[in-house]
C-alpha atoms as a PDB file:
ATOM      1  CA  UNK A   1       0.000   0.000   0.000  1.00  0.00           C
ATOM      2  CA  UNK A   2       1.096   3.574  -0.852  1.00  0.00           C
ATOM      3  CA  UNK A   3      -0.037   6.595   0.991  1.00  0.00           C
ATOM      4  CA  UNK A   4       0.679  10.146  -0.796  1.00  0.00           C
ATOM      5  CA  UNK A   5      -0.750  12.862   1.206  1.00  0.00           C
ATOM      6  CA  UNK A   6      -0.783  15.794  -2.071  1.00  0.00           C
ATOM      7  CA  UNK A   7      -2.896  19.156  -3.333  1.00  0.00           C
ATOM      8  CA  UNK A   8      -6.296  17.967  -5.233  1.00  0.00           C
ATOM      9  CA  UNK A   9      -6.103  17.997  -9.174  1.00  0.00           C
ATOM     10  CA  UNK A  10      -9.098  19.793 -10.945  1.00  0.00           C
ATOM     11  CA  UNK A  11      -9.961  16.697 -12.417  1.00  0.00           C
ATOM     12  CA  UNK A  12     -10.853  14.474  -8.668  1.00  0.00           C
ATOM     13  CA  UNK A  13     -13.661  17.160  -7.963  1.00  0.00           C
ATOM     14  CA  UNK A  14     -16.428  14.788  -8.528  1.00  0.00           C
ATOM     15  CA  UNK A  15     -14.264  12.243  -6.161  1.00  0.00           C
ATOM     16  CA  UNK A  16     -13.963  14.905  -3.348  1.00  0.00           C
ATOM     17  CA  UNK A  17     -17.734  15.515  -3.508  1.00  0.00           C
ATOM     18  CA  UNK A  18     -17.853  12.209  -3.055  1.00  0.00           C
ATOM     19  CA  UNK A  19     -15.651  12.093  -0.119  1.00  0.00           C
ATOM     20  CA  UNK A  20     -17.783  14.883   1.305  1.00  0.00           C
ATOM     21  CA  UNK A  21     -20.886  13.125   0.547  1.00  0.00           C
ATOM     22  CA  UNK A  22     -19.872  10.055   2.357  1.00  0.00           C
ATOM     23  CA  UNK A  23     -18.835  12.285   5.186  1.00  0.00           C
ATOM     24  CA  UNK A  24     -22.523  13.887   5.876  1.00  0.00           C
ATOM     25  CA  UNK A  25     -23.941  10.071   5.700  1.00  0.00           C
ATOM     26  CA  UNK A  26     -21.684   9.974   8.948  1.00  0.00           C
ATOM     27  CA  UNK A  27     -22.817  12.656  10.390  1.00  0.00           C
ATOM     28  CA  UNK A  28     -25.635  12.870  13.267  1.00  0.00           C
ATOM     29  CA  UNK A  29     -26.610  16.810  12.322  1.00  0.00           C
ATOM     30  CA  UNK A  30     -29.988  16.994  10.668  1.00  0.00           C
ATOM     31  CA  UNK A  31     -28.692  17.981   7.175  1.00  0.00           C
ATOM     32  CA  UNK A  32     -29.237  17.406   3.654  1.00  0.00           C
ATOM     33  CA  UNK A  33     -26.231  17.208   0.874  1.00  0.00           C
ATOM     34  CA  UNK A  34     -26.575  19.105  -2.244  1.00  0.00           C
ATOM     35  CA  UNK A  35     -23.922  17.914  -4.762  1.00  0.00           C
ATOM     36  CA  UNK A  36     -23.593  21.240  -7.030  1.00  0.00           C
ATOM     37  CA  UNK A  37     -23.314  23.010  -3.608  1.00  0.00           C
ATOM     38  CA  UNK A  38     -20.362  21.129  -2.300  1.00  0.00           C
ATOM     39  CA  UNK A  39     -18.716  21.202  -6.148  1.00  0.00           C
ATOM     40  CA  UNK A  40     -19.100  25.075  -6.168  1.00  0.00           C
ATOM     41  CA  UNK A  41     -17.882  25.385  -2.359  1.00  0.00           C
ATOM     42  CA  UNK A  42     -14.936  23.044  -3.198  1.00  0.00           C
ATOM     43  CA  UNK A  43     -13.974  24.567  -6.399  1.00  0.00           C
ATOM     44  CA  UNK A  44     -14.046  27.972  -4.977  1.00  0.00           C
ATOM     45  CA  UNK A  45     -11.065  26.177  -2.462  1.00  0.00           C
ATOM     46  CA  UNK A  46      -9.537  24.236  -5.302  1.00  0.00           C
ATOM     47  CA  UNK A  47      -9.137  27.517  -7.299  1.00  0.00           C
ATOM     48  CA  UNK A  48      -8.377  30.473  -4.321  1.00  0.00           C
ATOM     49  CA  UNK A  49      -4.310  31.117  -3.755  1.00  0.00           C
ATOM     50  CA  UNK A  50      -4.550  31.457   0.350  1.00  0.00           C
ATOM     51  CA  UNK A  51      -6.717  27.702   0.189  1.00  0.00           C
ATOM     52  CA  UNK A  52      -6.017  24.280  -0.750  1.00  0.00           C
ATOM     53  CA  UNK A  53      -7.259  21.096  -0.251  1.00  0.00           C
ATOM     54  CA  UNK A  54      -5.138  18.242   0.620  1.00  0.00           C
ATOM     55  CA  UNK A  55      -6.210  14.653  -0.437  1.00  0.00           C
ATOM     56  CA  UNK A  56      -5.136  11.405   0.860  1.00  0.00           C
ATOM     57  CA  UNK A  57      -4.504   9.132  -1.786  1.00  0.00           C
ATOM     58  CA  UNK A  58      -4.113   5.413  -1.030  1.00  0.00           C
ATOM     59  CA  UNK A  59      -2.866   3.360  -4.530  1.00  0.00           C
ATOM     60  CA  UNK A  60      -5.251   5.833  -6.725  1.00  0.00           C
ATOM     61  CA  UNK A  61      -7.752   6.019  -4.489  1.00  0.00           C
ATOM     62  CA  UNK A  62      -8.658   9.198  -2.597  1.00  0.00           C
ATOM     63  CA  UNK A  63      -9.289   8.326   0.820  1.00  0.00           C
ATOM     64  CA  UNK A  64      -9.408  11.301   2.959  1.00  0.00           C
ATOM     65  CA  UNK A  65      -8.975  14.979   2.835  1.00  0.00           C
ATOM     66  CA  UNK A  66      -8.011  18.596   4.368  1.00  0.00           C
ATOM     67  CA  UNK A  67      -9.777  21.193   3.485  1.00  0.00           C
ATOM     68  CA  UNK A  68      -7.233  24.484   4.504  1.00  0.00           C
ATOM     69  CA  UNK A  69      -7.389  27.990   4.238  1.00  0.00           C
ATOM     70  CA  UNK A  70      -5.108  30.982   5.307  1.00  0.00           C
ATOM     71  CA  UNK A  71      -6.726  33.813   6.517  1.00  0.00           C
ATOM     72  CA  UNK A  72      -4.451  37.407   7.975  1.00  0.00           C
ATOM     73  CA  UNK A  73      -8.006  39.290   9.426  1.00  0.00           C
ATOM     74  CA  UNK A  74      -6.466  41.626  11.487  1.00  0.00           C
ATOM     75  CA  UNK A  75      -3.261  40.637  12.193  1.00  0.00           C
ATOM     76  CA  UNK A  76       0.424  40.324  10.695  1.00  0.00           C
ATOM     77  CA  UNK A  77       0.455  36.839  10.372  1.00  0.00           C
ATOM     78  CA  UNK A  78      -1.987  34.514   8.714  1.00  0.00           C
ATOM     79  CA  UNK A  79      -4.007  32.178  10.593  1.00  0.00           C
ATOM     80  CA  UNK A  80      -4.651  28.375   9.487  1.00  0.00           C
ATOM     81  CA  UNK A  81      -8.534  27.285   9.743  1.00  0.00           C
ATOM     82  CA  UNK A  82      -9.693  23.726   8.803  1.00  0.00           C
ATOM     83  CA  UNK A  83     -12.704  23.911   7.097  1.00  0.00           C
ATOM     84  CA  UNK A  84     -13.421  20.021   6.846  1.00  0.00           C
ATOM     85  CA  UNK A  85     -11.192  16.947   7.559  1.00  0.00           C
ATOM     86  CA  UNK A  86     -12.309  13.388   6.638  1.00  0.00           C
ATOM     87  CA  UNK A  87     -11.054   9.995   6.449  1.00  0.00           C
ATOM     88  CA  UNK A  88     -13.260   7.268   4.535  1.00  0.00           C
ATOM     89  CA  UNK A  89     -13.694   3.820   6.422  1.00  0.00           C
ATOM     90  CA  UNK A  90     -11.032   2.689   3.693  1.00  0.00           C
ATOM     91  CA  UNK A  91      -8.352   4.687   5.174  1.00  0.00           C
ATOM     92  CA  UNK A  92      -9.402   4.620   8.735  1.00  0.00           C
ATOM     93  CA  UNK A  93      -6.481   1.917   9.541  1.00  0.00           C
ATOM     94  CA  UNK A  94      -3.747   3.479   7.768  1.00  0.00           C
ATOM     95  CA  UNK A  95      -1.187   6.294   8.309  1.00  0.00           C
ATOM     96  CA  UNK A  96      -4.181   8.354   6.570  1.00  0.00           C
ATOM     97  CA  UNK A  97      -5.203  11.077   9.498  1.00  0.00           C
ATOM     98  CA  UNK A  98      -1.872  10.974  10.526  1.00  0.00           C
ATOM     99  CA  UNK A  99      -0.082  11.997   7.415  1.00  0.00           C
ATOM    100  CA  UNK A 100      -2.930  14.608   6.587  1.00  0.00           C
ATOM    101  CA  UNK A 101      -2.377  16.623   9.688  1.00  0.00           C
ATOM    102  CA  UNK A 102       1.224  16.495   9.559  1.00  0.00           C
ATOM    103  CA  UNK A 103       0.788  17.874   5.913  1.00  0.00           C
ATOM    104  CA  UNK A 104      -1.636  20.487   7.467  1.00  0.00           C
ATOM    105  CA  UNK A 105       0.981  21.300   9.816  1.00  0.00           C
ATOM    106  CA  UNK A 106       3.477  21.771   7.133  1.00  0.00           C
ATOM    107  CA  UNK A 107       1.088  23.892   4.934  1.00  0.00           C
ATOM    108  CA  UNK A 108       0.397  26.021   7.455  1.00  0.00           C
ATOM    109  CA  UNK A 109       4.257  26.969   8.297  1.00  0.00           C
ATOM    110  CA  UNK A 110       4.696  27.461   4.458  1.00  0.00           C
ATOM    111  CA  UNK A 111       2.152  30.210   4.545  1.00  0.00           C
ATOM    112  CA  UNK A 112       4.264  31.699   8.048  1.00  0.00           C
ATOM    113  CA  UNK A 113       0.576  31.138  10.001  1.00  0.00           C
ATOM    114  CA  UNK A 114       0.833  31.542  13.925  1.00  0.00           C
ATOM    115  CA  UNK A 115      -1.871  29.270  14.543  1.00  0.00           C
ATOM    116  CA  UNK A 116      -3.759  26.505  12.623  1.00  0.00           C
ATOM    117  CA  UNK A 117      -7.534  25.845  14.134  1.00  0.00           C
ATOM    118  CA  UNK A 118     -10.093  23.103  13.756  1.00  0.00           C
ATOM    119  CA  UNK A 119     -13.338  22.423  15.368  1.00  0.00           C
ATOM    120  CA  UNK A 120     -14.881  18.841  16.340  1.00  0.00           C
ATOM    121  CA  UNK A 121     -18.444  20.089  14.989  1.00  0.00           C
ATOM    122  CA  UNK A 122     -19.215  17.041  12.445  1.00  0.00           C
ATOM    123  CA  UNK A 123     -21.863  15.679  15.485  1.00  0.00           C
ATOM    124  CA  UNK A 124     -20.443  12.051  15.202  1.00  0.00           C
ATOM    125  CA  UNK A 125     -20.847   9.234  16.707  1.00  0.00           C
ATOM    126  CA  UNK A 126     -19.649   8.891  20.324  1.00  0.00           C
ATOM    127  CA  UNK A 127     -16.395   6.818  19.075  1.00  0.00           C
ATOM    128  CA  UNK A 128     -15.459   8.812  16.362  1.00  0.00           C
ATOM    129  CA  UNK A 129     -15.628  12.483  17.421  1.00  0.00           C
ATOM    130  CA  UNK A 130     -13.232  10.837  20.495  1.00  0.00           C
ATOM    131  CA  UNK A 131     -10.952   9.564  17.708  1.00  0.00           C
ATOM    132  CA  UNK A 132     -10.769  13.133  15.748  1.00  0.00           C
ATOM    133  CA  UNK A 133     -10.331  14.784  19.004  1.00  0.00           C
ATOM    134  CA  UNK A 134      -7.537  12.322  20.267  1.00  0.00           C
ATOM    135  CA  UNK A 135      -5.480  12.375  16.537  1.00  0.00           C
ATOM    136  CA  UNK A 136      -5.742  16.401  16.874  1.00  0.00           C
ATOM    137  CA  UNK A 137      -4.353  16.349  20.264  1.00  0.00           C
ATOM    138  CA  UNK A 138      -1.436  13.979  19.438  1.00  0.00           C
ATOM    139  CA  UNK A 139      -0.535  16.182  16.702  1.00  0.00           C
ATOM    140  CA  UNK A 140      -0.382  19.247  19.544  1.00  0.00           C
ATOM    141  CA  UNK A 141      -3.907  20.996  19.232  1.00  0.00           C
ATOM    142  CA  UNK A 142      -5.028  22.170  22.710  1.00  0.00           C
ATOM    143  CA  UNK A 143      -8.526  22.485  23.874  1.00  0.00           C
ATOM    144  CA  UNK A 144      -9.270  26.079  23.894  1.00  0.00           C
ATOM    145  CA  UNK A 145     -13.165  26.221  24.419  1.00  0.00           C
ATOM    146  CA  UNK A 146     -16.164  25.105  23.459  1.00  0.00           C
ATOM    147  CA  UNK A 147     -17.869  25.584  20.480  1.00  0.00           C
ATOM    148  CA  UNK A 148     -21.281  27.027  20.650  1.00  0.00           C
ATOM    149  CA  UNK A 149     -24.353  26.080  17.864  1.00  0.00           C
ATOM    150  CA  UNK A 150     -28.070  26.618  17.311  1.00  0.00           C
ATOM    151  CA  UNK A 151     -29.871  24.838  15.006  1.00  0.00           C
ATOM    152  CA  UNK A 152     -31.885  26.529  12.677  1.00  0.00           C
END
């Protein structure tokens, strides 16, 4: 097995909507998915200079994803936000989550950003939200408050 952790190419849209797809099945929030949504949103990443989205690719296959963005605000330095972060069941026991934050990491410190944030807001099972929040804290994220939400 070969794990390349590398930017999307225009042409795996249609594969990262499907990524994203499979990701709201997961998902406990009461949403809907809207394909030509998700393909705008994405390209909009795909194509902006200060975003990217980094893809997991397992022998061909994509199997997970980063979806990162640089953003200064305010301030001198960019900051790093993660917009969306998935791993399919098919790279759940692989290097997969691993590799993708440590290229997060790495993307982020290209781009000189003090900080790089994510949120644990996907509303998954019990199980999985504890294994995104564990992988994030092994790779050095801190806790730094909750994160507040009203449904509509």
């Amino acid at each position: 097995m070969t794990l390349v952790i590398r930017s999307v190419e225009d042409t795996e849209l249609d594969a990262v909507v499907d990524i994203c797809e499979a990701g709201v099945e997961e998902t406990n929030l009461d949403v809907s998915f809207d394909r030509e949504t998700a393909r705008n949103w994405l390209w909009t990443y795909m194509q902006s200079a200060e975003a990217d989205i980094l893809v997991a690719d397992m022998d061909g296959d994509l199997v997970g994803g980063v979806m990162v963005v640089e953003s200064n605000e305010i301030f001198t330095q960019p900051m790093c936000y993660m917009a969306k972060f998935w791993v399919l069941p098919a790279g759940r026991r692989s290097r997969a989550a691993r590799d993708l934050m440590k290229a997060t990491v790495s993307w982020a410190e290209e781009r000189n950003c003090s900080h790089v944030y994510c949120t644990a807001t996907a509303d998954l099972d019990d199980r999985e939200q504890r294994l995104f929040i564990n992988l994030m804290k092994r790779t050095g994220f801190q806790e730094k408050g909750p994160v507040l939400s009203k449904g509509l």
